[in-house]
C-alpha atoms as a PDB file:
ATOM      1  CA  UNK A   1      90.544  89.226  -1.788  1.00  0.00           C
ATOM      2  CA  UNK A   2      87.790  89.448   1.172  1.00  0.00           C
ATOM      3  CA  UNK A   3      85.110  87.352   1.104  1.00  0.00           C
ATOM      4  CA  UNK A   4      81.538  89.154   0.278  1.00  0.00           C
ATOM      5  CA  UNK A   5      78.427  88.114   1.379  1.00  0.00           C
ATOM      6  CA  UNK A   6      75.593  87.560  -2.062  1.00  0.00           C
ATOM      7  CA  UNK A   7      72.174  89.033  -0.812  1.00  0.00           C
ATOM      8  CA  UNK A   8      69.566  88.755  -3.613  1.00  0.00           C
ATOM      9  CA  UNK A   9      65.929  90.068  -2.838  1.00  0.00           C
ATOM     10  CA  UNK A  10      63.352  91.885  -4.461  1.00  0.00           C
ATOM     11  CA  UNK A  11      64.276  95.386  -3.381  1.00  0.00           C
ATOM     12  CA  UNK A  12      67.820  94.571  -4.030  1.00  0.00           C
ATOM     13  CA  UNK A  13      65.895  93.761  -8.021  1.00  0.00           C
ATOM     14  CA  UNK A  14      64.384  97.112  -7.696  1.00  0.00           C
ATOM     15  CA  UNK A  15      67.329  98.917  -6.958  1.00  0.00           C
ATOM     16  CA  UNK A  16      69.305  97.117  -9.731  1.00  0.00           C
ATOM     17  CA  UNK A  17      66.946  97.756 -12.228  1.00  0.00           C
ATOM     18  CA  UNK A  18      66.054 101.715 -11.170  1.00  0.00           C
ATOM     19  CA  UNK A  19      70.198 102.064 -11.727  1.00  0.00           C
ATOM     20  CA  UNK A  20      70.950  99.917 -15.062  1.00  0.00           C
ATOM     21  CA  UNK A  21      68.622 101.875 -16.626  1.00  0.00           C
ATOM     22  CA  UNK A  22      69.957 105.880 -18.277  1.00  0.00           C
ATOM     23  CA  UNK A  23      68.568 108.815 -15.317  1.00  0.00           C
ATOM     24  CA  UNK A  24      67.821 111.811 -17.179  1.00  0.00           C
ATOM     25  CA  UNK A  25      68.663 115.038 -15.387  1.00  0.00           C
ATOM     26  CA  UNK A  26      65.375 117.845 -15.761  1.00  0.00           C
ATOM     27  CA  UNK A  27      66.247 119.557 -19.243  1.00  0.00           C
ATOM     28  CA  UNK A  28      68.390 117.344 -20.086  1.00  0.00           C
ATOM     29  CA  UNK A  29      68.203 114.136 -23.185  1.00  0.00           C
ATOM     30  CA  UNK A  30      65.942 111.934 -22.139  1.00  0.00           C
ATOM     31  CA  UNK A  31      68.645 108.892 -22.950  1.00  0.00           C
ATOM     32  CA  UNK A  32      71.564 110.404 -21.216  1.00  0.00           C
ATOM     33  CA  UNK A  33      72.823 108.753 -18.345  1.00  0.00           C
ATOM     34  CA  UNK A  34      73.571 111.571 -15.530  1.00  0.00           C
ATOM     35  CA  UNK A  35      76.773 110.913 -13.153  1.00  0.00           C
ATOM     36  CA  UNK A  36      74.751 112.468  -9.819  1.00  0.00           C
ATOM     37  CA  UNK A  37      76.663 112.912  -6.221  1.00  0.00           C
ATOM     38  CA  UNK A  38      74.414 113.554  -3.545  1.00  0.00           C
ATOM     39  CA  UNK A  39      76.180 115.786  -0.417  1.00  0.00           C
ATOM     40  CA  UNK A  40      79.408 116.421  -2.204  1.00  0.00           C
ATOM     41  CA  UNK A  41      81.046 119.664  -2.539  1.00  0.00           C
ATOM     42  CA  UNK A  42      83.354 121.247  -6.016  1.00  0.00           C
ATOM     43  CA  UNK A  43      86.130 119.139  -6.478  1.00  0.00           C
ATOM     44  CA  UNK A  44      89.265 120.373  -4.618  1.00  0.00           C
ATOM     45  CA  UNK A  45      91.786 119.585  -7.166  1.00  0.00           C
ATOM     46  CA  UNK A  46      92.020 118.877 -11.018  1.00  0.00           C
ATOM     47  CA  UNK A  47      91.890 115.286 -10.997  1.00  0.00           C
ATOM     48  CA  UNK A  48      93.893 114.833 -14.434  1.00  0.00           C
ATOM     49  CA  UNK A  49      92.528 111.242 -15.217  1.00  0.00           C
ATOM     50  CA  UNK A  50      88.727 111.957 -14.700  1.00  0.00           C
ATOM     51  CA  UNK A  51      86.924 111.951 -17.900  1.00  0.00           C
ATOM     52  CA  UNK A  52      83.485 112.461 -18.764  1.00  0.00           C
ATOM     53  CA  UNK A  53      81.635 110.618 -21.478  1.00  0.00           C
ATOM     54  CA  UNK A  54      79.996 113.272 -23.544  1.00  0.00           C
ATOM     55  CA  UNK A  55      77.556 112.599 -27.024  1.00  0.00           C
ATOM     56  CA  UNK A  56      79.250 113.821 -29.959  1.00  0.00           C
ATOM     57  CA  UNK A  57      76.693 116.063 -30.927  1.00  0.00           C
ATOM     58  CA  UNK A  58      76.345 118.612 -28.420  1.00  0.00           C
ATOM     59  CA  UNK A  59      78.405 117.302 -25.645  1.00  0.00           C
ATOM     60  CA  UNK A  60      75.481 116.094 -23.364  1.00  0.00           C
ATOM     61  CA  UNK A  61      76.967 114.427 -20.392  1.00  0.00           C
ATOM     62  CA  UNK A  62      76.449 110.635 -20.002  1.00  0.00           C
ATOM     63  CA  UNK A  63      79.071 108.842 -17.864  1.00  0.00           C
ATOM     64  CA  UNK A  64      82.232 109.115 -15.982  1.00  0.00           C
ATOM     65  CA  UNK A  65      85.221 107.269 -16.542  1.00  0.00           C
ATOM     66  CA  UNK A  66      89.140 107.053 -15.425  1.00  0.00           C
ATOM     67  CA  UNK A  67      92.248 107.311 -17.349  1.00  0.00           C
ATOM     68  CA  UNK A  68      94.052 104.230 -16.968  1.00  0.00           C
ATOM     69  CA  UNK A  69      96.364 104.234 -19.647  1.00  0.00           C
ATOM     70  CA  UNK A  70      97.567 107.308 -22.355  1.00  0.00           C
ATOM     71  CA  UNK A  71      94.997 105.672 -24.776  1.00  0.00           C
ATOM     72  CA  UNK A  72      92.711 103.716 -22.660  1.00  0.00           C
ATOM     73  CA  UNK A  73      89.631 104.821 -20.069  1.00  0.00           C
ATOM     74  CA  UNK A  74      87.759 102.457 -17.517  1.00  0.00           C
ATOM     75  CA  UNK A  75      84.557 102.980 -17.133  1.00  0.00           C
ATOM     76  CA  UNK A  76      81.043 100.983 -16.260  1.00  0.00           C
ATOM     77  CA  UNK A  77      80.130  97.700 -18.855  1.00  0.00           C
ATOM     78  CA  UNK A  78      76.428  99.862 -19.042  1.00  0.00           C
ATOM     79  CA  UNK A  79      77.498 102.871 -20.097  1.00  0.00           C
ATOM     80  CA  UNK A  80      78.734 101.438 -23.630  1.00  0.00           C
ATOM     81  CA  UNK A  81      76.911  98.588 -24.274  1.00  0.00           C
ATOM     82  CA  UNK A  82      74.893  98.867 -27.375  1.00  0.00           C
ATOM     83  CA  UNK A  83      76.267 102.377 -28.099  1.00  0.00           C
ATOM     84  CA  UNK A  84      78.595 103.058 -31.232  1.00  0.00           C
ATOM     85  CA  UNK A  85      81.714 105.011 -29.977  1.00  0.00           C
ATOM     86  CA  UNK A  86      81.492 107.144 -33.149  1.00  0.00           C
ATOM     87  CA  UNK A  87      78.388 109.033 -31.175  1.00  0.00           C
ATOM     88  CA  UNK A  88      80.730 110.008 -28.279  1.00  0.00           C
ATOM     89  CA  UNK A  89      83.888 111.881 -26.991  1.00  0.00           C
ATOM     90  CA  UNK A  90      85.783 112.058 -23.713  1.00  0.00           C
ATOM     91  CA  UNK A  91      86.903 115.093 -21.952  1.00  0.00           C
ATOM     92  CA  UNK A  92      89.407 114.602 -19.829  1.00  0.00           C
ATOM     93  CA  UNK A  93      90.884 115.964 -17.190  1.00  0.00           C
ATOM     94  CA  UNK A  94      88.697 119.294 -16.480  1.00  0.00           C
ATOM     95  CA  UNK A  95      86.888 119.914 -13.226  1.00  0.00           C
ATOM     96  CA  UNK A  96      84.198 121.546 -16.055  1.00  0.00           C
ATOM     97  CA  UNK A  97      82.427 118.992 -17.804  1.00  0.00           C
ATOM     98  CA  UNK A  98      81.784 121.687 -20.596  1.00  0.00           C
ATOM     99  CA  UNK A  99      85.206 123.337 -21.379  1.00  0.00           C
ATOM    100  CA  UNK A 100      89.188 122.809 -20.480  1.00  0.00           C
ATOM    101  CA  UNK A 101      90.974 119.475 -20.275  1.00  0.00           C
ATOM    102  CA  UNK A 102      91.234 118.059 -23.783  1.00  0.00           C
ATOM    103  CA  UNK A 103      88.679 116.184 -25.923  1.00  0.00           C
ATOM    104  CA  UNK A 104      89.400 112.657 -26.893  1.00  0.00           C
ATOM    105  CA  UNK A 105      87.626 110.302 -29.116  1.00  0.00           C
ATOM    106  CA  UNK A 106      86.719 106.628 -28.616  1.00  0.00           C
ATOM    107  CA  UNK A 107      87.336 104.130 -31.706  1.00  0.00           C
ATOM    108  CA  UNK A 108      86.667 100.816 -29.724  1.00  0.00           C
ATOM    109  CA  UNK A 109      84.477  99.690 -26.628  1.00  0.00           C
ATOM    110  CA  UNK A 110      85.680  96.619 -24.778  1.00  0.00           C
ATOM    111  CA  UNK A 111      83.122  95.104 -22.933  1.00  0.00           C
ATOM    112  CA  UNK A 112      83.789  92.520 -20.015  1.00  0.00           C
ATOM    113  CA  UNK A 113      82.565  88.961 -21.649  1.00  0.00           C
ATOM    114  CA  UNK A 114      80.607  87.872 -18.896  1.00  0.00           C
ATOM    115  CA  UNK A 115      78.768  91.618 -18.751  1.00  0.00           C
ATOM    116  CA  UNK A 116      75.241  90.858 -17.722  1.00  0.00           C
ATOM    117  CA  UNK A 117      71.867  93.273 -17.247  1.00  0.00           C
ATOM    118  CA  UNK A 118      69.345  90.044 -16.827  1.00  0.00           C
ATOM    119  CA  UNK A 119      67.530  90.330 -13.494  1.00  0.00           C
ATOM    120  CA  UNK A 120      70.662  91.485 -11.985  1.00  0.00           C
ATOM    121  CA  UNK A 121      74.057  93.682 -13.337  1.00  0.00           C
ATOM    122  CA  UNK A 122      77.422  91.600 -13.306  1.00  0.00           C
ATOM    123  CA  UNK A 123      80.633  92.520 -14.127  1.00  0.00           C
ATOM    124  CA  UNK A 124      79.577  95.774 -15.285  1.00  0.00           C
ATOM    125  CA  UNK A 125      82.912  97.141 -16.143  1.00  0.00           C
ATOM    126  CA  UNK A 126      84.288  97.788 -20.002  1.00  0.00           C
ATOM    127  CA  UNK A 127      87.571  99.595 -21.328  1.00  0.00           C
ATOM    128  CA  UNK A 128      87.457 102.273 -24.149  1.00  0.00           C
ATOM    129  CA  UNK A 129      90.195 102.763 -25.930  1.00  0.00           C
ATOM    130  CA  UNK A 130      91.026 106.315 -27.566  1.00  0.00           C
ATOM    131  CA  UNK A 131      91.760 107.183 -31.504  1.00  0.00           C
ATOM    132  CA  UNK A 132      95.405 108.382 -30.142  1.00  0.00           C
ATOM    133  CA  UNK A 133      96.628 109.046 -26.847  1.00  0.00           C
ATOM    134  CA  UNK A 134      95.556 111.578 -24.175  1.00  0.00           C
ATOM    135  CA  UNK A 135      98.057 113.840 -22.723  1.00  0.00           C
ATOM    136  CA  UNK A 136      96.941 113.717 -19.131  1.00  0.00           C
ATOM    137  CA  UNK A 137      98.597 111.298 -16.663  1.00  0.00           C
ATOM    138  CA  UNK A 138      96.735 108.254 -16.148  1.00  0.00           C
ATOM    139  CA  UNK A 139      95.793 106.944 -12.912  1.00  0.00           C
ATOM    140  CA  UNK A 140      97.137 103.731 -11.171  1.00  0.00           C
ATOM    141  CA  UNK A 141      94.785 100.981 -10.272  1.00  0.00           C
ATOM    142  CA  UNK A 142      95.182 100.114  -6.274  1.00  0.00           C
ATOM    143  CA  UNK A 143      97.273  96.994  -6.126  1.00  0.00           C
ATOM    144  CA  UNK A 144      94.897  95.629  -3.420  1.00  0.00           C
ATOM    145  CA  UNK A 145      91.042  95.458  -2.821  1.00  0.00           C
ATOM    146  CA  UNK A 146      90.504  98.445   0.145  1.00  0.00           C
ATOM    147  CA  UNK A 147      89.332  96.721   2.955  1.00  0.00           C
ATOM    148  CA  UNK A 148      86.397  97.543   5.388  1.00  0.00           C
ATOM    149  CA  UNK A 149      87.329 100.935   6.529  1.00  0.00           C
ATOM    150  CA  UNK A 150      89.298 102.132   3.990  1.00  0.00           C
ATOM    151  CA  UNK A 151      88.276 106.102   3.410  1.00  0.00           C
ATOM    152  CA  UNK A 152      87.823 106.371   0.006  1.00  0.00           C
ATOM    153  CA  UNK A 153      86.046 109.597  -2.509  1.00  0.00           C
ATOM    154  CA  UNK A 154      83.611 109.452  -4.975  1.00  0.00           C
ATOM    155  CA  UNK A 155      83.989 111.612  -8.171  1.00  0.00           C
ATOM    156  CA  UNK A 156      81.577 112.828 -10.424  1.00  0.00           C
ATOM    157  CA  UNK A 157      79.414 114.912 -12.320  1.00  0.00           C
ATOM    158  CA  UNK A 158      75.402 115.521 -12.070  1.00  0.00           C
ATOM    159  CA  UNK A 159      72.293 116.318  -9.853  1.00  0.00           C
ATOM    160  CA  UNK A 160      72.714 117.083  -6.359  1.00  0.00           C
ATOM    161  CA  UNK A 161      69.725 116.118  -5.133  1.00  0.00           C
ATOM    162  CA  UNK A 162      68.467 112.587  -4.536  1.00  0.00           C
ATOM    163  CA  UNK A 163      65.267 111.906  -6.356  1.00  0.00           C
ATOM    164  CA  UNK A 164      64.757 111.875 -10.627  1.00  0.00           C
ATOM    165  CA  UNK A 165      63.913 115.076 -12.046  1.00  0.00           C
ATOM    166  CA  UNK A 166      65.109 117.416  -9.241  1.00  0.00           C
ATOM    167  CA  UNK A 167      67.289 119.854 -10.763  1.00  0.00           C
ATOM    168  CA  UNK A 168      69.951 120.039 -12.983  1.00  0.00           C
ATOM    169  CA  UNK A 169      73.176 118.454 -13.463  1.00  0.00           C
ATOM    170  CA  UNK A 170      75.934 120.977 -12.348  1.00  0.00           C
ATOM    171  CA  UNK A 171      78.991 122.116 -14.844  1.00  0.00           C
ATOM    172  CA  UNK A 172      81.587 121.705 -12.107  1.00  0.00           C
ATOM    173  CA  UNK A 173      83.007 118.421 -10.637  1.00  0.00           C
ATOM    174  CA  UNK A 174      81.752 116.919  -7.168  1.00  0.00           C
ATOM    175  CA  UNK A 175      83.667 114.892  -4.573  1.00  0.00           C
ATOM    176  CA  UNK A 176      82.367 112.794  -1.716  1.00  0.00           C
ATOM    177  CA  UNK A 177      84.750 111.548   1.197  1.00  0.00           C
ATOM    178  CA  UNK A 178      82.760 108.205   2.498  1.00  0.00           C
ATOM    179  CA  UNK A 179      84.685 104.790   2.917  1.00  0.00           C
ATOM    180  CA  UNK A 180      84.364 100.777   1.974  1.00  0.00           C
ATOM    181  CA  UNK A 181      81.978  99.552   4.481  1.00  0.00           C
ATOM    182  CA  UNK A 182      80.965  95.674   4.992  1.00  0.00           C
ATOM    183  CA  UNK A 183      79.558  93.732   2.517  1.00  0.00           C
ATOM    184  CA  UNK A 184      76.494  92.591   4.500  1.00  0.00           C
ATOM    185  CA  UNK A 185      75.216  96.500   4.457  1.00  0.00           C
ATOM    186  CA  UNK A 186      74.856  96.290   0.457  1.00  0.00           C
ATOM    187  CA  UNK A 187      72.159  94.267  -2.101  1.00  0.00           C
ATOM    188  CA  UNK A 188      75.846  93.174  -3.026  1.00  0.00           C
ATOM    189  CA  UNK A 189      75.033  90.011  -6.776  1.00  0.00           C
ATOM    190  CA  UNK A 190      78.791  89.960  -7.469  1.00  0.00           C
ATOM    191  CA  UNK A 191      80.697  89.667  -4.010  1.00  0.00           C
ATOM    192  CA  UNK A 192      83.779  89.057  -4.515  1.00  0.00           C
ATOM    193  CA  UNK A 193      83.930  91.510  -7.395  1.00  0.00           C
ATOM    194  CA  UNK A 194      82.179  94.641  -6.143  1.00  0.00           C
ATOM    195  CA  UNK A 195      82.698  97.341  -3.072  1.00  0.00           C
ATOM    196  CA  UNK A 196      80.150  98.561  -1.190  1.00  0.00           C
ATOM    197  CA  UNK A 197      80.646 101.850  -0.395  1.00  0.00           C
ATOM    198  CA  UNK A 198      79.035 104.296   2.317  1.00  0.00           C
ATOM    199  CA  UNK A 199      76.582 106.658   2.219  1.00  0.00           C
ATOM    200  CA  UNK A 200      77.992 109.507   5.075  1.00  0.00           C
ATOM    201  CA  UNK A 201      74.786 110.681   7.314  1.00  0.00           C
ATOM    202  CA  UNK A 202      72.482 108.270   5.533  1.00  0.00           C
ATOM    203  CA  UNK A 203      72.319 111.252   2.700  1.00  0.00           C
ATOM    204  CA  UNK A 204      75.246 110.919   0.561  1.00  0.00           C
ATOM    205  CA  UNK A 205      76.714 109.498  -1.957  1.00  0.00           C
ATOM    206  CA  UNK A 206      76.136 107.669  -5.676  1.00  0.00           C
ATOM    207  CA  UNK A 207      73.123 108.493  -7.360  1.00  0.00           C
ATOM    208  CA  UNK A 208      70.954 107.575 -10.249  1.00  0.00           C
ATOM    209  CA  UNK A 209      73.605 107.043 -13.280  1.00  0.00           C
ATOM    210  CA  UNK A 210      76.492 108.119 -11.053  1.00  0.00           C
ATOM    211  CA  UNK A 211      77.822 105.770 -13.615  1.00  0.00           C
ATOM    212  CA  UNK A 212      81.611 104.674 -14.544  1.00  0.00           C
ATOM    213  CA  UNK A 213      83.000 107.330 -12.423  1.00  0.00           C
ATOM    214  CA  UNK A 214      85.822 106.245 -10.263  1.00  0.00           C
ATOM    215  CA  UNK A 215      86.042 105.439  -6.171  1.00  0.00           C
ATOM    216  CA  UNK A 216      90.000 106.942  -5.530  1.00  0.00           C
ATOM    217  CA  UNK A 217      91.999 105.866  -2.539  1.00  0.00           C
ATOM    218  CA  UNK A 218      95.134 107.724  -1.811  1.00  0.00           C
ATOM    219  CA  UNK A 219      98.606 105.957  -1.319  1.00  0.00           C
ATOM    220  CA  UNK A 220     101.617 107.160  -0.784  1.00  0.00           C
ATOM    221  CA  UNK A 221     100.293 110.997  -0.609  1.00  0.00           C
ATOM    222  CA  UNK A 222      98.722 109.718  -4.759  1.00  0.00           C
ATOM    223  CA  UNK A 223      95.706 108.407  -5.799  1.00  0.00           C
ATOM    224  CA  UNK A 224      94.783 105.315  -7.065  1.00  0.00           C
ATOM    225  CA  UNK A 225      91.848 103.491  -8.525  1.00  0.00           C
ATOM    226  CA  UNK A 226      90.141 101.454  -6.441  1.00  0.00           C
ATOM    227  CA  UNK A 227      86.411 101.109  -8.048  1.00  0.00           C
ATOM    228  CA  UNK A 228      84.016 102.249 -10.901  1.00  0.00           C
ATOM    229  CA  UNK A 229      80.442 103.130 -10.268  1.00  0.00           C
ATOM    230  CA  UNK A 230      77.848 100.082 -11.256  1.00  0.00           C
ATOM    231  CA  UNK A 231      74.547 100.917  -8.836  1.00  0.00           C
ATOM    232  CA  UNK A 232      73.034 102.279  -5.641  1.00  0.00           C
ATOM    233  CA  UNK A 233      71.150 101.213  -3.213  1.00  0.00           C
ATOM    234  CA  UNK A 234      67.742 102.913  -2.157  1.00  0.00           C
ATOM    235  CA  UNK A 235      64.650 102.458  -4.362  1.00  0.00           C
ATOM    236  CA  UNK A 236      63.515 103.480  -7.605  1.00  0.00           C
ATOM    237  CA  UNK A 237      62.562 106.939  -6.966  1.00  0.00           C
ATOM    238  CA  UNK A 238      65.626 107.809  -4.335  1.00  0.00           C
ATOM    239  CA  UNK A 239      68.868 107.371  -3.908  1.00  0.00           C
ATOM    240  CA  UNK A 240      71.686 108.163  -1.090  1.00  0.00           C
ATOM    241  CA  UNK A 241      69.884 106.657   1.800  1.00  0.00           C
ATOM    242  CA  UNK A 242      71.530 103.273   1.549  1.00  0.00           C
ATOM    243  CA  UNK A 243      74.495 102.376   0.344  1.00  0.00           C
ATOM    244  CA  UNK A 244      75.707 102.381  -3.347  1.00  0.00           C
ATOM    245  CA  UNK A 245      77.731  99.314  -5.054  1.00  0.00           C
ATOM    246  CA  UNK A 246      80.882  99.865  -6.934  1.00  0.00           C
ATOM    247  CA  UNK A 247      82.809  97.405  -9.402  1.00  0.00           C
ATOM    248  CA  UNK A 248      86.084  96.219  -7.465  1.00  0.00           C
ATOM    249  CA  UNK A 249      88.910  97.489 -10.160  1.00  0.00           C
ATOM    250  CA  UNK A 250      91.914  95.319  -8.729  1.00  0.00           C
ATOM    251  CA  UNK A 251      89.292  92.217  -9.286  1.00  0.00           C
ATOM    252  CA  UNK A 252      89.471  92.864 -12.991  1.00  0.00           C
ATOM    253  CA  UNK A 253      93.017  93.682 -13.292  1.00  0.00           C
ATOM    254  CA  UNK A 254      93.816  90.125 -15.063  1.00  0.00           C
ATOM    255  CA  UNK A 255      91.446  91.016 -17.357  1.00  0.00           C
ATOM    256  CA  UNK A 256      92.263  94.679 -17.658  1.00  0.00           C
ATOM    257  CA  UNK A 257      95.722  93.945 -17.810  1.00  0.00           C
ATOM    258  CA  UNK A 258      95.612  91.754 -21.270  1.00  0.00           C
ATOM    259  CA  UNK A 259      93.667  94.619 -22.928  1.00  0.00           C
ATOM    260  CA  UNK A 260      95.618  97.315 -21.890  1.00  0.00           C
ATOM    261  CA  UNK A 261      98.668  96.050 -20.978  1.00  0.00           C
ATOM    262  CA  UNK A 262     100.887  95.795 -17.493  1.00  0.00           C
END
């Protein structure tokens, strides 16, 4: 595991606190979290084990998540904490957050134990598990932390433009290419645990509730999971101009592991 450097200061509070908190897209629930990339492009493939947490009633987008097991997702601690998993549904594996793929519902949310939104987010990760299984094909989680200079994408659904209330959240899938860059450029609370991840040009990447969605890495011409979305760097009104903050997946894989099984 590589050794991360803890930075705590008030913008770093700022930033934490603008991104724990649900972004509503314009015209969209005012509680819905809103997965936004900033400078991606339509995904180029149908990534099978992409899911998108949807309410129940009326399918308004909230989160993203990963399908890491026929009847299990991964996806960020703050996207199901305090939420009853009878409000929501999952589809998975459609580049359109609105139709295709198949719909899956959540019975249980497993939260990580030591989950924590005072002052500062901390092992912001959580499992869902499904009613039955889903027929896509899961995805792997990397064996390995990606190191500095790892390239890396970003997947997920939402507004394209950095600052709250700029547009709307679009129907089709985006994807970033950026990379794992060193620890000392992030407002990085849980080192060791967490990736900080580039922002390409000093315009791109995670957004405001760009939340759960998955970092991929590929291996062996497949991809594999190397981080969920937790928070972003910037300030409360922006995003994309620094750096965002991902949960390290392989850190959690103990703890994954005895939920979900090896």
């Amino acid at each position: 595991m590589r050794a991360r450097s803890v930075v705590g200061t008030l913008l770093a509070v700022a930033a934490l606190v603008a991104t724990a908190l649900p972004a509503a897209a314009a015209q969209e629930p005012a509680d819905e979290v809103t997965p936004m990339i900033v400078g991606g492009s339509p995904a180029s493939e149908t990534y099978g084990f992409m899911a998108s947490m949807q309410s129940r009633n009326g399918g308004a987008h909230r989160c993203g998540a990963s399908l890491i097991r026929p009847q299990w997702l991964l996806t960020a601690a703050h996207c199901v904490a305090n939420v009853n998993p009878a409000d929501f549904q999952f589809r998975i594996g459609s580049t359109n957050r609105t139709s295709g793929g198949e719909v899956a519902l959540p019975d249980r949310f497993v939260i990580h134990p030591e989950f924590s939104q005072i002052f500062f987010i901390r092992n912001d990760i959580a499992l869902v598990h499904l009613s039955k299984p889903a027929a896509a094909a899961p995805i792997s989680i990397a064996a390995t932390s990606p190191p500095v200079g790892t390239a890396t994408r970003l997947l997920g659904w939402g507004l394209m433009c950095p600052t709250r209330g700029c547009g709307n959240a679009p129907t089709t899938l985006q994807q970033l290419d950026t990379s794992v860059i060193a620890d000392s450029r992030c407002f990085s609370i849980d080192g060791p645990k967490e990736l900080c991840t580039n922002n390409p040009g000093g315009n791109k990447g995670a957004c405001f509730g760009d939340s759960g969605g998955p970092q991929i890495v590929k291996a062996a011409g497949r991809w594999q999971l190397a981080g969920s979305t937790s928070r972003l760097g910037g300030t409360v009104a922006t995003c994309a101009v620094d750096p965002s903050i991902y949960v390290d997946d392989n850190a959690y894989l103990s703890w994954i592991n005895q939920h979900v099984g090896t």
